[in-house]
PDB file of N, CA and C in Angstrom:
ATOM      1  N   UNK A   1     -18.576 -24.846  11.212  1.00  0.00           N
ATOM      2  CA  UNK A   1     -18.046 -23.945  12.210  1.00  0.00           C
ATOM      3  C   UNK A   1     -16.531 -24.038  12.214  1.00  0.00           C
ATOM      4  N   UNK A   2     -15.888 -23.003  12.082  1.00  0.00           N
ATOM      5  CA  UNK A   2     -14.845 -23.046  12.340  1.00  0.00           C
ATOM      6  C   UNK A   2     -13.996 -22.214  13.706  1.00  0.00           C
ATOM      7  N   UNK A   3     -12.833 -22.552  13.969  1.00  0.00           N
ATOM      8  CA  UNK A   3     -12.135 -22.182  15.381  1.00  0.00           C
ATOM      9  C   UNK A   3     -11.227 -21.257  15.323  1.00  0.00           C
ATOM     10  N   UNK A   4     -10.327 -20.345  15.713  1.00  0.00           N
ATOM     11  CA  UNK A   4      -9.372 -20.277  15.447  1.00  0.00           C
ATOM     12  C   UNK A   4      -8.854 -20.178  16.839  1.00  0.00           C
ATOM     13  N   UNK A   5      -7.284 -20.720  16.605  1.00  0.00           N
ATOM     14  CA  UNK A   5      -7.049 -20.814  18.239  1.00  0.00           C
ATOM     15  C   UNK A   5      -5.365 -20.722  18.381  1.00  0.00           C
ATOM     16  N   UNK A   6      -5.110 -19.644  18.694  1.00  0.00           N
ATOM     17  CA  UNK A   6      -3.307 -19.568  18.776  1.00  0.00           C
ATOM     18  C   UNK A   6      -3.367 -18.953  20.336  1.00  0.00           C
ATOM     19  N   UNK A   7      -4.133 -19.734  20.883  1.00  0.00           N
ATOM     20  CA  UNK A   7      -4.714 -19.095  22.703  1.00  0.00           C
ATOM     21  C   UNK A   7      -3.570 -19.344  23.712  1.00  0.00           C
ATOM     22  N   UNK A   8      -3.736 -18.604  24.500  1.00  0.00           N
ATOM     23  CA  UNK A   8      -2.522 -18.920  25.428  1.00  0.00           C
ATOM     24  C   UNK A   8      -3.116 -20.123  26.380  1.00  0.00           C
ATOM     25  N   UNK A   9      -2.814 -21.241  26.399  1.00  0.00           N
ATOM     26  CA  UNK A   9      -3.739 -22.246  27.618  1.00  0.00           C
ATOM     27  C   UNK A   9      -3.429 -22.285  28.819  1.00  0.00           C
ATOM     28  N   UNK A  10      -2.097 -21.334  29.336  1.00  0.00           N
ATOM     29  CA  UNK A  10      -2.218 -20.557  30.831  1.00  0.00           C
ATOM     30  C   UNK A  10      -3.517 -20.181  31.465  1.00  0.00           C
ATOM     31  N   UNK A  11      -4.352 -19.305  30.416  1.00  0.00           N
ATOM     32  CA  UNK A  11      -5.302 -18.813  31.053  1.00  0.00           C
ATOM     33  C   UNK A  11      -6.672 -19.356  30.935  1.00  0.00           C
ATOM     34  N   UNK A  12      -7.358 -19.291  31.809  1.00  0.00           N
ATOM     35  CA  UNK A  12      -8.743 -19.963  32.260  1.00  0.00           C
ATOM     36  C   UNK A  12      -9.567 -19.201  30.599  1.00  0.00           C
ATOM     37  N   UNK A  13     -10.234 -19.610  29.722  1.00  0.00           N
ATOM     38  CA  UNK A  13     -11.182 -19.558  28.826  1.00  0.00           C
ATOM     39  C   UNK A  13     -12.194 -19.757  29.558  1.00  0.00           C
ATOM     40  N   UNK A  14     -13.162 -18.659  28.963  1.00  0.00           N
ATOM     41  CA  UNK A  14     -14.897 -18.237  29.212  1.00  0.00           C
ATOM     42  C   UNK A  14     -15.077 -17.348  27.777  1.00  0.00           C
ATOM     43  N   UNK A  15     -16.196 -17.388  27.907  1.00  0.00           N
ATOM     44  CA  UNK A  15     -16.849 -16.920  26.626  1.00  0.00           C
ATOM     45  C   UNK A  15     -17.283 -15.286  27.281  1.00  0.00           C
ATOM     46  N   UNK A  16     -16.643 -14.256  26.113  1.00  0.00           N
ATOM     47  CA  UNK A  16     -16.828 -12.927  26.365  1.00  0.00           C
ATOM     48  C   UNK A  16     -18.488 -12.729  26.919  1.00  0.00           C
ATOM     49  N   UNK A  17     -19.783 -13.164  27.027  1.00  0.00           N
ATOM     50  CA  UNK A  17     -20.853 -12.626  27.307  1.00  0.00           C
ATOM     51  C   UNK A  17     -20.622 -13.271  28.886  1.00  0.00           C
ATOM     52  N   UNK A  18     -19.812 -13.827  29.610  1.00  0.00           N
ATOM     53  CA  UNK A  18     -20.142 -14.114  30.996  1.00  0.00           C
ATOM     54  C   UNK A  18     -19.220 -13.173  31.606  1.00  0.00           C
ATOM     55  N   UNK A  19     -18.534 -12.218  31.194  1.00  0.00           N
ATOM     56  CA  UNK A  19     -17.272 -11.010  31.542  1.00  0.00           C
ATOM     57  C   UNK A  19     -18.429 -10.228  32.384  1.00  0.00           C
ATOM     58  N   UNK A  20     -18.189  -9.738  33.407  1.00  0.00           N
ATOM     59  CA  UNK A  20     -19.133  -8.827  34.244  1.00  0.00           C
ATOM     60  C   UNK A  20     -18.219  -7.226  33.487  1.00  0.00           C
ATOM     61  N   UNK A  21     -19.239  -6.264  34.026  1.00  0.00           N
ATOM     62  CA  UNK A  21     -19.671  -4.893  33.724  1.00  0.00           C
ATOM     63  C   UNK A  21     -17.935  -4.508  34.364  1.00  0.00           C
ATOM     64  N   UNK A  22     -16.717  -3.995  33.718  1.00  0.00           N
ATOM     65  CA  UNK A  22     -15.878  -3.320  34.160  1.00  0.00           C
ATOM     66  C   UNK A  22     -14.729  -4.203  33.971  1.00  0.00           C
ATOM     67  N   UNK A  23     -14.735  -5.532  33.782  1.00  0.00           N
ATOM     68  CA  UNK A  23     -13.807  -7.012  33.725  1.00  0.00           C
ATOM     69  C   UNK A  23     -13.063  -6.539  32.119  1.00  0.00           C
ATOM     70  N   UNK A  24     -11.891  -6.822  32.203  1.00  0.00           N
ATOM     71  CA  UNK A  24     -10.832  -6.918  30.504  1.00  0.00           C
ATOM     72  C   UNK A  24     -10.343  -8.156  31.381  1.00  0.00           C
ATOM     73  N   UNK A  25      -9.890  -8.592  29.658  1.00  0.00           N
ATOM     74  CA  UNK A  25      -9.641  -9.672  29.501  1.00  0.00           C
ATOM     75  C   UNK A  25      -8.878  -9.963  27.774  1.00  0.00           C
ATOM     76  N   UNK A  26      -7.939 -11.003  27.743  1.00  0.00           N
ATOM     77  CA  UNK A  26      -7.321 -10.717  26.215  1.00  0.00           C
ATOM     78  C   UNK A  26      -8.054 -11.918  26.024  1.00  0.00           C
ATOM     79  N   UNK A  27      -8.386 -11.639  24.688  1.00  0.00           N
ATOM     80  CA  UNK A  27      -9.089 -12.477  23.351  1.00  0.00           C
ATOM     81  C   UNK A  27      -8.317 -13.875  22.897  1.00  0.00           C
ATOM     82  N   UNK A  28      -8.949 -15.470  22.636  1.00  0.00           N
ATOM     83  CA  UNK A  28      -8.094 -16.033  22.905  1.00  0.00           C
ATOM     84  C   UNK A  28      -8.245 -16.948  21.487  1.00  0.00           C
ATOM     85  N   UNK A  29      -9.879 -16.675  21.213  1.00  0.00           N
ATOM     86  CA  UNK A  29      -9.988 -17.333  19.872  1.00  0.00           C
ATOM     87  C   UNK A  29     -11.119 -16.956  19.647  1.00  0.00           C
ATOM     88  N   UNK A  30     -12.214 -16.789  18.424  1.00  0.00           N
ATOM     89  CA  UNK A  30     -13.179 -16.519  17.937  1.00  0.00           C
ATOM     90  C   UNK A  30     -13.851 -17.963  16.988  1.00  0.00           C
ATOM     91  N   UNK A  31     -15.052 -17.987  17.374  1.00  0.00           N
ATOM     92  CA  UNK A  31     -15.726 -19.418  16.774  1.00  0.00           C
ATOM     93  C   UNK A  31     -16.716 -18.666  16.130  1.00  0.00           C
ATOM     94  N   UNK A  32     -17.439 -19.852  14.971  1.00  0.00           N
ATOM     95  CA  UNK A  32     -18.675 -19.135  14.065  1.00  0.00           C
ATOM     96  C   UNK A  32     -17.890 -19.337  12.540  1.00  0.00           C
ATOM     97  N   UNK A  33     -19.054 -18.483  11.380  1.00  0.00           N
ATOM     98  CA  UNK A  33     -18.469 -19.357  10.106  1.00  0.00           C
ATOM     99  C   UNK A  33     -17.263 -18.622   9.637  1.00  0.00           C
ATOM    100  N   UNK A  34     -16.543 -18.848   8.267  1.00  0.00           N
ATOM    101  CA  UNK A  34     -15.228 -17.424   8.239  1.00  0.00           C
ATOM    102  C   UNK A  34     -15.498 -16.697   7.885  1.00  0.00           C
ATOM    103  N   UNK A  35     -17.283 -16.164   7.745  1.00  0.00           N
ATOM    104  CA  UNK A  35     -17.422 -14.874   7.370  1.00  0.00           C
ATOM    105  C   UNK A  35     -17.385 -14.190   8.442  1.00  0.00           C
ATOM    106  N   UNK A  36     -18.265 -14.918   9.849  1.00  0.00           N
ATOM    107  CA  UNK A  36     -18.186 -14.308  11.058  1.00  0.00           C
ATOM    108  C   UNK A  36     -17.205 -13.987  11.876  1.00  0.00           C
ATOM    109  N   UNK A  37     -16.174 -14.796  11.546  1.00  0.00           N
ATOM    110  CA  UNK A  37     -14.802 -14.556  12.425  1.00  0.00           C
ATOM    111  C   UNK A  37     -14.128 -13.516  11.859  1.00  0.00           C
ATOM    112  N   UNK A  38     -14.313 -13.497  10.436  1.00  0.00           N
ATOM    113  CA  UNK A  38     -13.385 -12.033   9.515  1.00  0.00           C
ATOM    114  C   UNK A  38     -13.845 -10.860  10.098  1.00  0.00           C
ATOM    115  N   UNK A  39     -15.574 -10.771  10.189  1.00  0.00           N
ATOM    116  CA  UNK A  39     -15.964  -9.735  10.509  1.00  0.00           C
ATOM    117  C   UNK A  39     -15.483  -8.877  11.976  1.00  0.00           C
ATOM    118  N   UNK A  40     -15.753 -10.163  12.850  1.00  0.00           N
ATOM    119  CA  UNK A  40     -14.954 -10.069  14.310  1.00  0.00           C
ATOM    120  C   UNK A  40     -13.937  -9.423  14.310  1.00  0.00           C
ATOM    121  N   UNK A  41     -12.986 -10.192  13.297  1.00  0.00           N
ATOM    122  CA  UNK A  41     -11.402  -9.787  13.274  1.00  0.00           C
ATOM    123  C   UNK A  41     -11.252  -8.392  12.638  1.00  0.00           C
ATOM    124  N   UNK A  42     -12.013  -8.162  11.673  1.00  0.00           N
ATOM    125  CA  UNK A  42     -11.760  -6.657  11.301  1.00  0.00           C
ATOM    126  C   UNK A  42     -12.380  -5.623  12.363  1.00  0.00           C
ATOM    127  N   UNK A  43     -13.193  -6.081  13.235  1.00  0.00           N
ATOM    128  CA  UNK A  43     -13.739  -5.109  14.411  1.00  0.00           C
ATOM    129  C   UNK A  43     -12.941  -4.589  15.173  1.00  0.00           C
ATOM    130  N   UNK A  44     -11.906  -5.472  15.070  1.00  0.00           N
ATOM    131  CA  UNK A  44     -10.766  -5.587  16.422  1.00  0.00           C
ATOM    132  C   UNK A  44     -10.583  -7.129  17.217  1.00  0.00           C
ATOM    133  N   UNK A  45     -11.208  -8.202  16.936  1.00  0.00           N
ATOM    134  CA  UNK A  45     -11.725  -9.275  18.324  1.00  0.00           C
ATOM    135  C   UNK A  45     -10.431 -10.280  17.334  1.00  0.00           C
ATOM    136  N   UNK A  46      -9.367 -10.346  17.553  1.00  0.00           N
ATOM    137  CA  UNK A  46      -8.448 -11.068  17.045  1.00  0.00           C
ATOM    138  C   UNK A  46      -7.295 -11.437  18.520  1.00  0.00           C
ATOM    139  N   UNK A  47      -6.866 -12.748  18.129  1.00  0.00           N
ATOM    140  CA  UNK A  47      -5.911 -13.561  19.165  1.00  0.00           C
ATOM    141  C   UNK A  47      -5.317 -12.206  20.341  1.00  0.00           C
ATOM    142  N   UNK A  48      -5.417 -12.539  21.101  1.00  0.00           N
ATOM    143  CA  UNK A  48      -4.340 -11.516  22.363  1.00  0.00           C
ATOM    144  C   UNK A  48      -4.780 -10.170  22.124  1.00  0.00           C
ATOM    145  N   UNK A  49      -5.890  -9.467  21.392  1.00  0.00           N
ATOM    146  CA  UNK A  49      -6.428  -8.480  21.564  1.00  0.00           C
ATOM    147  C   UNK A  49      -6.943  -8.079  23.077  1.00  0.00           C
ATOM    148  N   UNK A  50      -6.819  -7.171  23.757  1.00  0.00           N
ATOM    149  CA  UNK A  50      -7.501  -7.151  25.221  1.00  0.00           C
ATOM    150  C   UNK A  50      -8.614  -6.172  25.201  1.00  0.00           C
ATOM    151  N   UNK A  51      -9.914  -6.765  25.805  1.00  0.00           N
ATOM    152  CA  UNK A  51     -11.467  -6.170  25.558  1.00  0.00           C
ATOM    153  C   UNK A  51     -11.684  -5.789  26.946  1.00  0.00           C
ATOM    154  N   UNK A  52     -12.560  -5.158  27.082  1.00  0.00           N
ATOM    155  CA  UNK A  52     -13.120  -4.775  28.749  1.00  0.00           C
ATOM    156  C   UNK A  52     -14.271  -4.168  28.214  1.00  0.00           C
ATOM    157  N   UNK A  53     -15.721  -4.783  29.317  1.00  0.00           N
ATOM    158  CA  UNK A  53     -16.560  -4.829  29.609  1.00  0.00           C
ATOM    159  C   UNK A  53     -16.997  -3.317  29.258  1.00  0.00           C
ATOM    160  N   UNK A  54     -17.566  -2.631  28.979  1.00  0.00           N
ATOM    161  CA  UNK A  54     -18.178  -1.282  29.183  1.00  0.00           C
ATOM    162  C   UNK A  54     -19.281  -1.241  29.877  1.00  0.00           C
ATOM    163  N   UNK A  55     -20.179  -1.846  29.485  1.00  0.00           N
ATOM    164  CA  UNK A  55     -21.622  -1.928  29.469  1.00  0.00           C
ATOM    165  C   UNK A  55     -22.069  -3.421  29.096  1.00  0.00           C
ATOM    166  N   UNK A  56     -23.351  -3.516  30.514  1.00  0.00           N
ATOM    167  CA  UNK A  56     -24.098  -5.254  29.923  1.00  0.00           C
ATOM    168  C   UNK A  56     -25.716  -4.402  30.398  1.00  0.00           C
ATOM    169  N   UNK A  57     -26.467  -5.130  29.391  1.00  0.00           N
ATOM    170  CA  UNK A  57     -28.052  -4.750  29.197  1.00  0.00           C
ATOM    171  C   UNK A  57     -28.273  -5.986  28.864  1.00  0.00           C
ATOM    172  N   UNK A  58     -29.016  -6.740  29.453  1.00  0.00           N
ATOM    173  CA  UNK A  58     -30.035  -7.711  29.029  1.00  0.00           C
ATOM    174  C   UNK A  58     -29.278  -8.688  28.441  1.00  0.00           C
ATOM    175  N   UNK A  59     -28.136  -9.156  28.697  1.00  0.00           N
ATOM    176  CA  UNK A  59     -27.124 -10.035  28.250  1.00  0.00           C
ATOM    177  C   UNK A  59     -26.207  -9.432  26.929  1.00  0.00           C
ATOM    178  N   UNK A  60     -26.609  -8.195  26.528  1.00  0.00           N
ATOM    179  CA  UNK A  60     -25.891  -7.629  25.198  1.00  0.00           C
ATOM    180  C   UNK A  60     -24.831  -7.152  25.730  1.00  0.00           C
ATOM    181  N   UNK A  61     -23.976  -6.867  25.121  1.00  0.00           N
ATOM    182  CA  UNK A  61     -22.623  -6.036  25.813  1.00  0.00           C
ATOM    183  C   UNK A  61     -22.431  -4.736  24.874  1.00  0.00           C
ATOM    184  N   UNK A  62     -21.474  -3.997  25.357  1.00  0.00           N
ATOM    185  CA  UNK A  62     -20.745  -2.789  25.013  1.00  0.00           C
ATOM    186  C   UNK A  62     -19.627  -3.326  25.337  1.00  0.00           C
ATOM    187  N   UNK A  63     -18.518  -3.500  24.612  1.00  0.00           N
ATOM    188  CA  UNK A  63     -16.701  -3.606  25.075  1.00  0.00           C
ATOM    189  C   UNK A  63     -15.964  -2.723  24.251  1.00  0.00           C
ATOM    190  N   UNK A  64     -14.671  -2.371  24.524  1.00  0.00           N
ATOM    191  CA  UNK A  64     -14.100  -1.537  24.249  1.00  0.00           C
ATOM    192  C   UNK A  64     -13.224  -2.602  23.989  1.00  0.00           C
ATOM    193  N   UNK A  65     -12.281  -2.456  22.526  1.00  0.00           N
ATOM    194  CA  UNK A  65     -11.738  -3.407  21.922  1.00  0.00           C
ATOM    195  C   UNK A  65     -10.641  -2.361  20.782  1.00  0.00           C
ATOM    196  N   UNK A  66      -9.437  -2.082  20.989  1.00  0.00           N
ATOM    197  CA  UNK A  66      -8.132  -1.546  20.426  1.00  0.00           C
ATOM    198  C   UNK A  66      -9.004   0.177  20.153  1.00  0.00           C
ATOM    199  N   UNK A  67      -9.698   0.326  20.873  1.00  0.00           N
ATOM    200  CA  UNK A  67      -9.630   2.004  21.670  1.00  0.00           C
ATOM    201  C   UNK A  67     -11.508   2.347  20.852  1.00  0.00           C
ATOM    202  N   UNK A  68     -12.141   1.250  20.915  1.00  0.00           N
ATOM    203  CA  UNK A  68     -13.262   1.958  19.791  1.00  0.00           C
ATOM    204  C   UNK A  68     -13.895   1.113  20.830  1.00  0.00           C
ATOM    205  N   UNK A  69     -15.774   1.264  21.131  1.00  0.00           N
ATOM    206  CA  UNK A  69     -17.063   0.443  21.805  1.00  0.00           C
ATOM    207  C   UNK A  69     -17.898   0.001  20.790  1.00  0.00           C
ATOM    208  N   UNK A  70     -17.292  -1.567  21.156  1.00  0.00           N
ATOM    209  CA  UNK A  70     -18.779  -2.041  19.516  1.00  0.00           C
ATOM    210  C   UNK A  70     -19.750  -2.805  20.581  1.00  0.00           C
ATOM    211  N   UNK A  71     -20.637  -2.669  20.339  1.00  0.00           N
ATOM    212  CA  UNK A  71     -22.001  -3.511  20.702  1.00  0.00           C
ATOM    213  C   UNK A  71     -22.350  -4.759  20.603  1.00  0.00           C
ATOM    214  N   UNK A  72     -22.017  -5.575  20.560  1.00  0.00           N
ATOM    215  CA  UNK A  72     -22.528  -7.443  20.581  1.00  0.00           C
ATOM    216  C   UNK A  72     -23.492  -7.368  21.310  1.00  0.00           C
ATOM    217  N   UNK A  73     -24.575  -8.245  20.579  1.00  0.00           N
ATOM    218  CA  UNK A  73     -25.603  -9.586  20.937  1.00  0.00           C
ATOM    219  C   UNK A  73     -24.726 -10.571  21.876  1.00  0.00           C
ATOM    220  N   UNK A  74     -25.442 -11.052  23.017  1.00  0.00           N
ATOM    221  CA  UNK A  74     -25.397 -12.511  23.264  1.00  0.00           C
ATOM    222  C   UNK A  74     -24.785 -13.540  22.609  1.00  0.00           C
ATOM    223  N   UNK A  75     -25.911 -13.393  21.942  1.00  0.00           N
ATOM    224  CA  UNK A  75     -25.595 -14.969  21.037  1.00  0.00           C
ATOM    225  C   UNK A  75     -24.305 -14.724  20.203  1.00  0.00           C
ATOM    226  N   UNK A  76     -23.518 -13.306  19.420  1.00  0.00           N
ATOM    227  CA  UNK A  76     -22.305 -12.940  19.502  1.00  0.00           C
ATOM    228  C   UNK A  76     -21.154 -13.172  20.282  1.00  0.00           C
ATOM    229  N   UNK A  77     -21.333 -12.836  21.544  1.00  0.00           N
ATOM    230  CA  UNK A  77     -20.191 -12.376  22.777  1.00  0.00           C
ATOM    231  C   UNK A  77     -19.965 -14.458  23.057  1.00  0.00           C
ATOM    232  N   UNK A  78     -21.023 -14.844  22.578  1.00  0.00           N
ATOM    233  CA  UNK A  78     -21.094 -16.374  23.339  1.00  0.00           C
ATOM    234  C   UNK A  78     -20.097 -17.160  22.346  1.00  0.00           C
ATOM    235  N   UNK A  79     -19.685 -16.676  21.262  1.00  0.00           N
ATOM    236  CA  UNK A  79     -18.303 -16.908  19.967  1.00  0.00           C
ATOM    237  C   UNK A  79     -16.837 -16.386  20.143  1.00  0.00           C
ATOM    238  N   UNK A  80     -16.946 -15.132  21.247  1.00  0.00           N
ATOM    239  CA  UNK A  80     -15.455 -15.168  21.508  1.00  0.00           C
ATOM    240  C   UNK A  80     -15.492 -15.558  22.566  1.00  0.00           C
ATOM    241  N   UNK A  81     -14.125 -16.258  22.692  1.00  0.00           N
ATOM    242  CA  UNK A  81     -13.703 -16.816  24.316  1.00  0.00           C
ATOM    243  C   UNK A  81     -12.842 -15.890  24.420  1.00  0.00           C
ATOM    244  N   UNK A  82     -12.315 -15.431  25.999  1.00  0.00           N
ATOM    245  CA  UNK A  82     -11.582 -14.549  26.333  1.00  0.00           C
ATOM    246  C   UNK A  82     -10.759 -15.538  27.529  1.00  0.00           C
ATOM    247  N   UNK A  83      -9.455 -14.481  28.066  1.00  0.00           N
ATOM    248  CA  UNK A  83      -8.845 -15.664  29.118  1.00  0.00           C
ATOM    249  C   UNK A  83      -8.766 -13.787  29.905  1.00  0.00           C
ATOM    250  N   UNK A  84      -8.938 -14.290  31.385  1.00  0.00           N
ATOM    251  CA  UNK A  84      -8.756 -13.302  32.334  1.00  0.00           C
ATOM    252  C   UNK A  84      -6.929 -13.902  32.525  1.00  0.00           C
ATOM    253  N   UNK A  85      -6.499 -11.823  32.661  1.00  0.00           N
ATOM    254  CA  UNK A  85      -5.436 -11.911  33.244  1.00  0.00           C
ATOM    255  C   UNK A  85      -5.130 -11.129  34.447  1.00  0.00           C
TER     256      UNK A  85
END
């Protein structure tokens, strides 16, 4: 597993799947292997990126992430940490 982390430690870290329905928040690091974090990162989910909530179903999300809605799993959203500002 790897980390990546150039996070601001001002802000309180939580993991993007506990963000309620309407909550942004900037992106603070992404965990998982470096295929999973590349993939992340080419989605948009990279350091100080800012995401907001769209939609939560059954723990899955909808976020809106540099103007596009991608869909995460759980067990996804539970790999980026986000910091509320």
């Amino acid at each position: 597993m790897r980390q990546d982390s150039a996070c601001d430690c001002r802000l309180p870290s939580t993991p993007l799947a506990f963000m309620p329905m309407g909550a942004s928040a900037v992106v603070l690091s992404v965990r998982g292997s470096e295929e999973a974090c590349r993939h992340l990162g080419n989605l948009g989910f990279v350091d100080g990126a800012r995401v907001a909530v769209a939609c939560e179903t059954g723990g899955n999300l909808i976020v809106e992430v540099k103007g596009a809605r991608i869909a995460l799993d759980r067990k996804t959203a539970m790999k980026i940490s986000v910091g509320v500002s």
